[in-house]
Protein backbone atom coordinates (compact mmCIF):
# COMPACT_ATOMS: atom_id res chain seq x y z
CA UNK A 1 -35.16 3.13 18.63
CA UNK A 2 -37.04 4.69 15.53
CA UNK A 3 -36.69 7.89 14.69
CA UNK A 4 -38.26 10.29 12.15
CA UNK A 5 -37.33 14.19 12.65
CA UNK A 6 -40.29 16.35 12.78
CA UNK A 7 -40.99 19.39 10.56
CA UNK A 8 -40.66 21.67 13.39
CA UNK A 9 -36.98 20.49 14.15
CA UNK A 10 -36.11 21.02 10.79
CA UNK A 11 -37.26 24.25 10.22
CA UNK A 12 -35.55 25.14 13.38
CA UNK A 13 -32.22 24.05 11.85
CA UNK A 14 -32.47 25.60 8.36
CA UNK A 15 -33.43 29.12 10.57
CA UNK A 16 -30.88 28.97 13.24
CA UNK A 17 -27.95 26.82 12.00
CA UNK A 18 -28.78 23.90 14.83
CA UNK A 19 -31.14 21.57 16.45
CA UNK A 20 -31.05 18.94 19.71
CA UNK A 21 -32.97 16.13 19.65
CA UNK A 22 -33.55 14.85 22.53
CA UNK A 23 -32.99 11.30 24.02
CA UNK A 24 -31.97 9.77 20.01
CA UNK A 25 -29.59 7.44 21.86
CA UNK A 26 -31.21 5.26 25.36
CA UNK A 27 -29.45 4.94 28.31
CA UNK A 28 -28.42 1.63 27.43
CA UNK A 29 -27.29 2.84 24.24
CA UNK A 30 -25.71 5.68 26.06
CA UNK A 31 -23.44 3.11 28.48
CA UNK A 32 -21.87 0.70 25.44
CA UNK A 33 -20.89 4.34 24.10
CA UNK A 34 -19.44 5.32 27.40
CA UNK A 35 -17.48 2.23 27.88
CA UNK A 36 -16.38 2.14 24.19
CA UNK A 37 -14.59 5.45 24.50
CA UNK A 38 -12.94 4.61 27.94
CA UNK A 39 -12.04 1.14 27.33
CA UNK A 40 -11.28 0.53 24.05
CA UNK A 41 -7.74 0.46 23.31
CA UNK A 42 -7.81 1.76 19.65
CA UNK A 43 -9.40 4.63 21.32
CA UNK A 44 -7.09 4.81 23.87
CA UNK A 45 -3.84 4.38 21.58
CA UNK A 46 -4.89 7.02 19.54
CA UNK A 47 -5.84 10.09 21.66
CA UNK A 48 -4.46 13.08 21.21
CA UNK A 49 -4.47 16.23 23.68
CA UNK A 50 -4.88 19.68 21.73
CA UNK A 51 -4.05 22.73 23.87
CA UNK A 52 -5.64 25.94 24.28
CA UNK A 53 -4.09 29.32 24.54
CA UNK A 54 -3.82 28.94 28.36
CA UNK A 55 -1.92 25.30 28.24
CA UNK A 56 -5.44 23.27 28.95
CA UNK A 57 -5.75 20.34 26.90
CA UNK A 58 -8.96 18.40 25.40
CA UNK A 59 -7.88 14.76 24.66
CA UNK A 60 -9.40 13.42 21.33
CA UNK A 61 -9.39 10.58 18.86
CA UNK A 62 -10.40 10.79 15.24
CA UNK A 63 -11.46 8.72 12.98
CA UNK A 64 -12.47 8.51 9.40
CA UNK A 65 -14.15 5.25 8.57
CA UNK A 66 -17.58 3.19 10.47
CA UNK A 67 -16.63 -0.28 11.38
CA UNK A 68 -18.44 -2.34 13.14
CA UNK A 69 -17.24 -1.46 16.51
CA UNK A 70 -20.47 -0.11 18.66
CA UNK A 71 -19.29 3.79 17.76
CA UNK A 72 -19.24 2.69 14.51
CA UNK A 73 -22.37 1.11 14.76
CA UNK A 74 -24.08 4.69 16.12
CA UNK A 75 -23.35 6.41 12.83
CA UNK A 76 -25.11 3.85 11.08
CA UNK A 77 -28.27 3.92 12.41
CA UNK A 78 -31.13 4.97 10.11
CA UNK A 79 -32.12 7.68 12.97
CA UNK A 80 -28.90 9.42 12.29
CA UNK A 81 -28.11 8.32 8.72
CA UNK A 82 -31.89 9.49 7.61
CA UNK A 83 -31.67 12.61 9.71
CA UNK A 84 -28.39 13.98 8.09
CA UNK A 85 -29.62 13.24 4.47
CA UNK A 86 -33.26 14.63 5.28
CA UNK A 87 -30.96 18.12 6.51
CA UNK A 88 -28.86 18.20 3.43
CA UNK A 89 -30.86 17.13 1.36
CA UNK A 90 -28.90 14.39 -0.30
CA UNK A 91 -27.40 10.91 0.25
CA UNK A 92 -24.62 11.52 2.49
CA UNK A 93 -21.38 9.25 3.45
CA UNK A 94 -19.56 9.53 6.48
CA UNK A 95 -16.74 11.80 6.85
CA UNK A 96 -15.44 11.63 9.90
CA UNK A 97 -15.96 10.88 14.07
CA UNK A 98 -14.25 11.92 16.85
CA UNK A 99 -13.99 12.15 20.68
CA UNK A 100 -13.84 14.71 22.43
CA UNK A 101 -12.80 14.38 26.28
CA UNK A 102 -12.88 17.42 28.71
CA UNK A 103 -11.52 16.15 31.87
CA UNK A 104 -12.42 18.12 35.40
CA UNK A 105 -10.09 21.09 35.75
CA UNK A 106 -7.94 19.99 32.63
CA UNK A 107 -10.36 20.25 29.72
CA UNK A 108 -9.24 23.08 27.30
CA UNK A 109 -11.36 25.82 25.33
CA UNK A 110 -11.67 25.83 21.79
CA UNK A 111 -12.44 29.32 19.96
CA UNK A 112 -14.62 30.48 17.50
CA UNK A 113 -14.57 28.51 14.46
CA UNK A 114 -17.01 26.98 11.56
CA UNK A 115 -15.83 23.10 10.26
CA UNK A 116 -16.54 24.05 7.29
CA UNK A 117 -12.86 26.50 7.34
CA UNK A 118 -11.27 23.41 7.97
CA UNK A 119 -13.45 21.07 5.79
CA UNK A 120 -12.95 23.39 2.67
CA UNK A 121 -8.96 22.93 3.15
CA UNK A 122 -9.96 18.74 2.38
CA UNK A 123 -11.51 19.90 -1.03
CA UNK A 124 -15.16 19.91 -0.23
CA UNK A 125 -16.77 22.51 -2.76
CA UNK A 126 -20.17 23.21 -0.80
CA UNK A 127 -20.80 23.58 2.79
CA UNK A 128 -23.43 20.14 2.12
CA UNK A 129 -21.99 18.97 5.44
CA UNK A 130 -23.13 18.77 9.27
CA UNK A 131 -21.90 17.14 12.84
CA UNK A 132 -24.40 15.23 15.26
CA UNK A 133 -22.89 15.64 19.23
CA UNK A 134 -23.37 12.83 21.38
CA UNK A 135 -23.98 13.71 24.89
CA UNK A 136 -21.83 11.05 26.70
CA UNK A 137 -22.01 12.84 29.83
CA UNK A 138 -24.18 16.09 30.83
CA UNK A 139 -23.20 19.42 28.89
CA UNK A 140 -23.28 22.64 30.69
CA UNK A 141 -21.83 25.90 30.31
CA UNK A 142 -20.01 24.78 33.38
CA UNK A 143 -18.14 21.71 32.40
CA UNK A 144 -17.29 23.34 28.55
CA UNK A 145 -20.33 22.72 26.63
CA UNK A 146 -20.65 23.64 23.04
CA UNK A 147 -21.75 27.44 22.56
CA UNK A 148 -23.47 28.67 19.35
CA UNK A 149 -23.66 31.27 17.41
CA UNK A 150 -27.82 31.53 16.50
CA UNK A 151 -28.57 31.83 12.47
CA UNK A 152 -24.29 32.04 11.46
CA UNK A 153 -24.83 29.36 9.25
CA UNK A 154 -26.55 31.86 7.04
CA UNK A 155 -23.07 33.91 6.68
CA UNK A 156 -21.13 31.89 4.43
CA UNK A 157 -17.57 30.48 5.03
CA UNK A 158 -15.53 33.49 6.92
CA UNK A 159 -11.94 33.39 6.75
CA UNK A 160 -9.97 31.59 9.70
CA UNK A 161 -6.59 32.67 10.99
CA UNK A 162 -4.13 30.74 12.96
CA UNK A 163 -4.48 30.86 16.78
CA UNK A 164 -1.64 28.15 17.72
CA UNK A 165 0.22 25.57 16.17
CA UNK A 166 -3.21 23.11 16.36
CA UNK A 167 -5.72 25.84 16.47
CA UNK A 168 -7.34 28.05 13.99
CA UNK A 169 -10.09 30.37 15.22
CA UNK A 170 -12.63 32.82 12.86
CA UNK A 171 -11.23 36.07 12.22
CA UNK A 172 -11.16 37.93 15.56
CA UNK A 173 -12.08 41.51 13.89
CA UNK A 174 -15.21 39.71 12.44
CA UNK A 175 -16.58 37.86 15.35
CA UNK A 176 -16.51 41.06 17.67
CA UNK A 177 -19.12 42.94 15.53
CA UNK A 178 -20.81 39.11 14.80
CA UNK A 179 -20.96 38.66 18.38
CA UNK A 180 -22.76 42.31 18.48
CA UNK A 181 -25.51 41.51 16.59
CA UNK A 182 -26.10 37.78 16.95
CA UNK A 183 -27.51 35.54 19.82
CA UNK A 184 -25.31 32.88 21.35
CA UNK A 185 -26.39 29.72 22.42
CA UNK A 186 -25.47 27.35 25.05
CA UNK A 187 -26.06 23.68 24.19
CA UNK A 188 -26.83 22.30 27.33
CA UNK A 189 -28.00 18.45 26.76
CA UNK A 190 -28.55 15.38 28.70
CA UNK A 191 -26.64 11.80 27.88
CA UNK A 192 -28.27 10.54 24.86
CA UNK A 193 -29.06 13.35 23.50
CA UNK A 194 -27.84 14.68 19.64
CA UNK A 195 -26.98 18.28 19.53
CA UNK A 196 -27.01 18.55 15.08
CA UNK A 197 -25.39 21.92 13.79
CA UNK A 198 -24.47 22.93 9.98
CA UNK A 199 -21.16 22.91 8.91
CA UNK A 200 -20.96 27.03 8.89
CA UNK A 201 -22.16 27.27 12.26
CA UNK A 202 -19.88 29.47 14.11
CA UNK A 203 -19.02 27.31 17.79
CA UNK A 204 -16.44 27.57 20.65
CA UNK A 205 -16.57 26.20 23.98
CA UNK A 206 -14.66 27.78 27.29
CA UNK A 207 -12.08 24.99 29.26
CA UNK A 208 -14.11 22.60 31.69
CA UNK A 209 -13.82 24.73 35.49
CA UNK A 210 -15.78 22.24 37.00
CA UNK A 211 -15.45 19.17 38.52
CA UNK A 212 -17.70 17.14 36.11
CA UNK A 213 -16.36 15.60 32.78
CA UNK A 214 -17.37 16.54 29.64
CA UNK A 215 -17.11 13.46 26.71
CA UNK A 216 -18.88 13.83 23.54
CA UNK A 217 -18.97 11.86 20.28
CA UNK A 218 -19.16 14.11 17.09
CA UNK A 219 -20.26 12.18 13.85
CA UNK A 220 -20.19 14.05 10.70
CA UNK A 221 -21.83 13.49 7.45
CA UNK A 222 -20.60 15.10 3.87
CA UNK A 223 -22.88 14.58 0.57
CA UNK A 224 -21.84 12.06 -1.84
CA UNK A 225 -22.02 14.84 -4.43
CA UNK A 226 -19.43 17.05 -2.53
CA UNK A 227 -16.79 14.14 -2.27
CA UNK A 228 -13.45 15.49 -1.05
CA UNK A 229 -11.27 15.77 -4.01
CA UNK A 230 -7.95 15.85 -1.24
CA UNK A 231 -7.69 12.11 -1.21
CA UNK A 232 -4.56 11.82 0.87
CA UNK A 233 -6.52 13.70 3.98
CA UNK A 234 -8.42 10.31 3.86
CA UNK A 235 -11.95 11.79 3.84
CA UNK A 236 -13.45 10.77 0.81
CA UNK A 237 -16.29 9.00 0.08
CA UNK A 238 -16.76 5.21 0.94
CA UNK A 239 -20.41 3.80 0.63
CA UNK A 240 -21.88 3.87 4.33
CA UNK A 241 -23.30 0.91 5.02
CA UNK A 242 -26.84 1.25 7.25
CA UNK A 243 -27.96 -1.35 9.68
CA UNK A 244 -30.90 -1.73 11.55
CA UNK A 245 -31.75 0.45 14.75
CA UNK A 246 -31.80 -2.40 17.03
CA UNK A 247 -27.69 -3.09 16.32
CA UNK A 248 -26.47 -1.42 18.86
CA UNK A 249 -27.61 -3.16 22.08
CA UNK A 250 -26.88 -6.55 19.52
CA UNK A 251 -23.47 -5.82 19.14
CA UNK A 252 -22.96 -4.88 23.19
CA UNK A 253 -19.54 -3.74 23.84
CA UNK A 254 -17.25 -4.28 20.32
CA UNK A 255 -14.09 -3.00 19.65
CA UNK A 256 -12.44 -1.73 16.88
CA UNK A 257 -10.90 -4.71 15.04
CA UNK A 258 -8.43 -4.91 12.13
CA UNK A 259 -8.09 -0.85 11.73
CA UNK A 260 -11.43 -0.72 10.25
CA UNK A 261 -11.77 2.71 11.58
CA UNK A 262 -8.58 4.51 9.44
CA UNK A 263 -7.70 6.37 13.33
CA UNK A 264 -5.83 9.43 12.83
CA UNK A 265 -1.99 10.31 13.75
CA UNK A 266 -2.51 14.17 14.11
CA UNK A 267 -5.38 16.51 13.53
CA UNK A 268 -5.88 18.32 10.46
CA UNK A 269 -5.44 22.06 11.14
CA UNK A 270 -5.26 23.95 7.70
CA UNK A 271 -2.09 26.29 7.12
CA UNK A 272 -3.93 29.75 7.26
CA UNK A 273 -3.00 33.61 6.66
CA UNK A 274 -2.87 35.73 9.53
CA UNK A 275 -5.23 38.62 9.31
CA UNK A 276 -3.40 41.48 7.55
């Protein structure tokens, strides 16, 4: 499936800090994704539950390297490879994936945050750096989809606070009167469909009420030129190596073999001040 973003969708990013495009990944795409993240067991050995303030729990797996596993094959593709470049505006590596799994009734809330207060921590100078959402499964506002804050990205990097031991959440003081004055959106999106957002867009999501699950594959891209100079938080840059749109549906269901991916142990969450 070609792809070529339009200059409507990106205008709509550079003014509101996010854009969906619709459908970038087929249904048949959509499955070998699906099956990759239940079945795997690289996946599986690696996921890790992060709790909310309320004891809820989203399971994920990170990862920091594209093999040639079919997950690794999705942020390969030119569609998403050209679409992050043609947003920052330069050639761009990959920095890292990861899964995020709200089970019915289980799935935990995350609070208000930008990546880019955990991204600077890694030693990335400029905010040059974005995250493309997979919809695995529907996203609603029921199940714990992604909510937005419209334009944020326009603020800057605020400073982040600790909210638990694996949490750190936007200062709370700053986000009431942000909240006052700014839109939020809900990013409600079909299977297949890539919800893109800036690295300084300000996003939370409530726990998963509902008896639908909520999966979604995050795949973030960092400029070369803003190469994390942390090199033990094993996000630096390692030339990303494209293949052809059609690889995919070639590769049907592959595993991760030999560690290609560089899985993580724990997730990074940045030691952080407490508001004074």
């Amino acid at each position: 499936m070609s792809f070529t973003l339009s200059a409507e969708q990106e205008a709509a990013y550079r003014r509101d800090g996010f854009v969906t495009l619709k459908g970038l990944f087929d249904p048949g795409e959509v499955a070998l994704l699906n099956r990759a993240m239940e079945e795997d067991p690289a996946i599986r050995e690696h996921m890790l539950v992060r709790p909310d303030q309320e004891g809820f729990g989203t399971k994920i797996a990170l990862w920091n390297r594209l093999g040639d596993s079919v997950y690794g094959l999705a942020g390969r593709v030119p569609r998403m490879v050209e679409t992050a470049e043609r947003l920052i505006g330069e050639p761009v590596y990959h920095y890292q994936s990861k899964l995020t799994a709200k089970d019915p009734h289980e799935g935990g809330a995350w609070e208000w945050h930008q990546d880019y207060g955990y991204w600077y921590h890694n030693g990335c100078l400029r905010p040059a750096m974005l995250s493309c959402m997979i919809a695995l499964d529907r996203t609603t506002p029921e199940n714990g989809c992604l909510k937005v804050v419209k334009g944020s990205h326009l603020m800057g990097r605020i400073d982040h606070v600790p909210l638990t031991e694996k949490q750190n959440e936007a200062d709370p003081e700053r986000m009431r009167r942000i909240l006052a004055r700014h839109e939020v959106v809900d990013a409600v999106l079909e299977p297949g469909d890539v919800f893109i957002f800036h690295c300084n867009t300000l996003h939370r999501s409530d726990r998963n009420a509902s008896d639908k699950r909520r999966w979604t594959l995050l795949i973030c891209y960092n400029a070369i030129s803003n190469d994390a100079y942390v090199t033990d938080d094993d996000r630096s840059y390692v030339p990303l190596k494209m293949v052809d749109d059609g690889a995919i549906k070639r590769a049907g269901l592959r595993f991760s073999e030999g560690g290609q991916e560089h899985f993580a142990a724990k997730p990074f969450v940045p030691k952080v001040q407490r508001a004074s």
